[in-house]
C-alpha atoms as a PDB file:
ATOM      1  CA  UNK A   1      51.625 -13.974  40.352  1.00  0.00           C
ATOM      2  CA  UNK A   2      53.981 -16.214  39.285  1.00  0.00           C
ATOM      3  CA  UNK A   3      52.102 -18.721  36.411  1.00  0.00           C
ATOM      4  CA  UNK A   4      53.291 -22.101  36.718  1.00  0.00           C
ATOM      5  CA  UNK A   5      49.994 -24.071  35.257  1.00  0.00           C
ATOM      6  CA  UNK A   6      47.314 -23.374  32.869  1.00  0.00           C
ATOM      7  CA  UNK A   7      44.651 -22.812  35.437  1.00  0.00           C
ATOM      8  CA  UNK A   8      47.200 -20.472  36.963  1.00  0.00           C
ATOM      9  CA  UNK A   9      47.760 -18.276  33.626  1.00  0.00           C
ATOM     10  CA  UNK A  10      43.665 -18.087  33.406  1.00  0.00           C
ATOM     11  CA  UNK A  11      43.175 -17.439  37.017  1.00  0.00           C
ATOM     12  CA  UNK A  12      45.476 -14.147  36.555  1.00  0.00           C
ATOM     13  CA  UNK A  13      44.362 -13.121  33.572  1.00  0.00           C
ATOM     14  CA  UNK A  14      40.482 -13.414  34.822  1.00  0.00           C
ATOM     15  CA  UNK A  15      41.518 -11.926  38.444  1.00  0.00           C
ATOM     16  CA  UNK A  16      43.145  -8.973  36.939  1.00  0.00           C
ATOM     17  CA  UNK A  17      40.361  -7.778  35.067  1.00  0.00           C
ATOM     18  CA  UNK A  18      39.441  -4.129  35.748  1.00  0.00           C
ATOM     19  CA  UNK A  19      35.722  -4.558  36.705  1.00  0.00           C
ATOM     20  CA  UNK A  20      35.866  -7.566  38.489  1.00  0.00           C
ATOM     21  CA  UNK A  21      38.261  -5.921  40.742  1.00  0.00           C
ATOM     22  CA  UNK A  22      36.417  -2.979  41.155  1.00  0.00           C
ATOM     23  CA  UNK A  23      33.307  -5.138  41.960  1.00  0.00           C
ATOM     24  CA  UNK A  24      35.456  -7.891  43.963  1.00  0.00           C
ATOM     25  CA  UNK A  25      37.037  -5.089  45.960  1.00  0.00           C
ATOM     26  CA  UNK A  26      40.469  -5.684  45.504  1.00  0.00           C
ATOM     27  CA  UNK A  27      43.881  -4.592  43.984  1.00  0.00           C
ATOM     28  CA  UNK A  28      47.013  -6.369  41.868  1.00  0.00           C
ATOM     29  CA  UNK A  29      48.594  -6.382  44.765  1.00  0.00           C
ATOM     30  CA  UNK A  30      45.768  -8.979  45.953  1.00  0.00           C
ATOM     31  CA  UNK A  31      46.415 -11.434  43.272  1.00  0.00           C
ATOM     32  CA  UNK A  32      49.795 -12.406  44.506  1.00  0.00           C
ATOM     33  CA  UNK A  33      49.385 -16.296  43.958  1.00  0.00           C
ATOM     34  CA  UNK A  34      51.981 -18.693  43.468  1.00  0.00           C
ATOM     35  CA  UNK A  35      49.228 -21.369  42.646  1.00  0.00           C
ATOM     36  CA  UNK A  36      44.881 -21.608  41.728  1.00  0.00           C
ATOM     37  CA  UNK A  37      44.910 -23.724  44.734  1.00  0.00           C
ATOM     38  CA  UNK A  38      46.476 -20.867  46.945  1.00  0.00           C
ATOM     39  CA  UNK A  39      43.813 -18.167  45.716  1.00  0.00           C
ATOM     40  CA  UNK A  40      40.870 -20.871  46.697  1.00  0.00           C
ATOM     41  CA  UNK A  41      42.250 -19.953  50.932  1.00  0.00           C
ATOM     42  CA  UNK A  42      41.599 -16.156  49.871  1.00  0.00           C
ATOM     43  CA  UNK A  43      39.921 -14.404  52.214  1.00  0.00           C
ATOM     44  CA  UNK A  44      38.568 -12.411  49.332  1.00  0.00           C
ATOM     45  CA  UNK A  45      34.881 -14.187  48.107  1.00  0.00           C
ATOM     46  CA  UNK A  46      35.684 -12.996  44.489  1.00  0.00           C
ATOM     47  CA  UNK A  47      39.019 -13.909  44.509  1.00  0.00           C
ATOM     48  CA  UNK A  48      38.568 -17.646  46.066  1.00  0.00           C
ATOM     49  CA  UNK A  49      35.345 -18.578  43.674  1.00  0.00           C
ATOM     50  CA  UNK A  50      36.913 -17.540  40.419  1.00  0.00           C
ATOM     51  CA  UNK A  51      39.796 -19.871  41.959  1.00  0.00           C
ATOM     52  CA  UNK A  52      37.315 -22.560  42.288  1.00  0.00           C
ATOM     53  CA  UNK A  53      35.545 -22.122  39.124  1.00  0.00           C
ATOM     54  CA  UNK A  54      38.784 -22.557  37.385  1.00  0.00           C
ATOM     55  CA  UNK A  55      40.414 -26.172  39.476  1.00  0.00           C
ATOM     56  CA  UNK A  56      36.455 -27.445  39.235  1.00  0.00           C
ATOM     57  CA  UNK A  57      36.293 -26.961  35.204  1.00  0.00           C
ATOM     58  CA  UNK A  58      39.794 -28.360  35.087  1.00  0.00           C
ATOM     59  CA  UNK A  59      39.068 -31.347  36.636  1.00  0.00           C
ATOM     60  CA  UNK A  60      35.937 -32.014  34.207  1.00  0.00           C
ATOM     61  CA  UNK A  61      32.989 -31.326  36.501  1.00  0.00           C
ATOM     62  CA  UNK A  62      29.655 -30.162  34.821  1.00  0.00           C
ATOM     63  CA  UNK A  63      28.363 -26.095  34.753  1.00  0.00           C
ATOM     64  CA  UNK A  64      25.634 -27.757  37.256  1.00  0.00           C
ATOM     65  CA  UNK A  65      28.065 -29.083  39.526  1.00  0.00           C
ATOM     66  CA  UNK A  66      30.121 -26.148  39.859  1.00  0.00           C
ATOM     67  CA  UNK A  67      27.522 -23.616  39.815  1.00  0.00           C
ATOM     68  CA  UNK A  68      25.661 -25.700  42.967  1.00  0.00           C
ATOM     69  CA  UNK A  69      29.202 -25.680  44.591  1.00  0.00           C
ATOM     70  CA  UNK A  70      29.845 -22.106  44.091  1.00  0.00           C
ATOM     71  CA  UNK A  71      26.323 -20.856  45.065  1.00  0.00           C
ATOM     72  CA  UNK A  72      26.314 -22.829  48.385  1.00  0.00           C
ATOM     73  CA  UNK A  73      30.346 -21.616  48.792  1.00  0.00           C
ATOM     74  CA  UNK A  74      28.723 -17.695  48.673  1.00  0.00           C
ATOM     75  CA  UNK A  75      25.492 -18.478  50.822  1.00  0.00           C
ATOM     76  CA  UNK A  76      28.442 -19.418  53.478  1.00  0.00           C
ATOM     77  CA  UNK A  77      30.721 -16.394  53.159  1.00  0.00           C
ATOM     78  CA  UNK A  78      29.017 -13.225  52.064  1.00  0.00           C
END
């Protein structure tokens, strides 16, 4: 993953945390990003809300906000 922004720098460092990708089902060679708003088009649930989380908090919206966003994002997909 090649880290251009800050969002970018946390997105790897949260993606390449051992449990989550046990429990997200994936591998490093997943998390092959060149951008935050690339790994939001993951076909991977984990891998595209932890994306979101990340742009949504940078851009100032509330815990409520995001956490409304992300729960109807999961109701969709999984």
């Amino acid at each position: 993953m090649a880290y251009t922004t800050n969002n970018d720098k946390m997105l790897g460092a949260v993606l390449l945390d051992p449990e989550l990708m046990k429990f997200g089902h994936y591998g490093e060679a997943d998390v092959n990003f060149t951008s935050a708003y690339q790994a939001v088009e993951s076909d991977n649930y984990v891998i595209s809300a932890v994306a979101h989380i990340i742009i949504r908090a940078s851009e100032g919206a509330t815990e409520k906000e995001i956490y409304k966003e992300i729960t109807e994002y999961l109701k969709n997909r999984v």
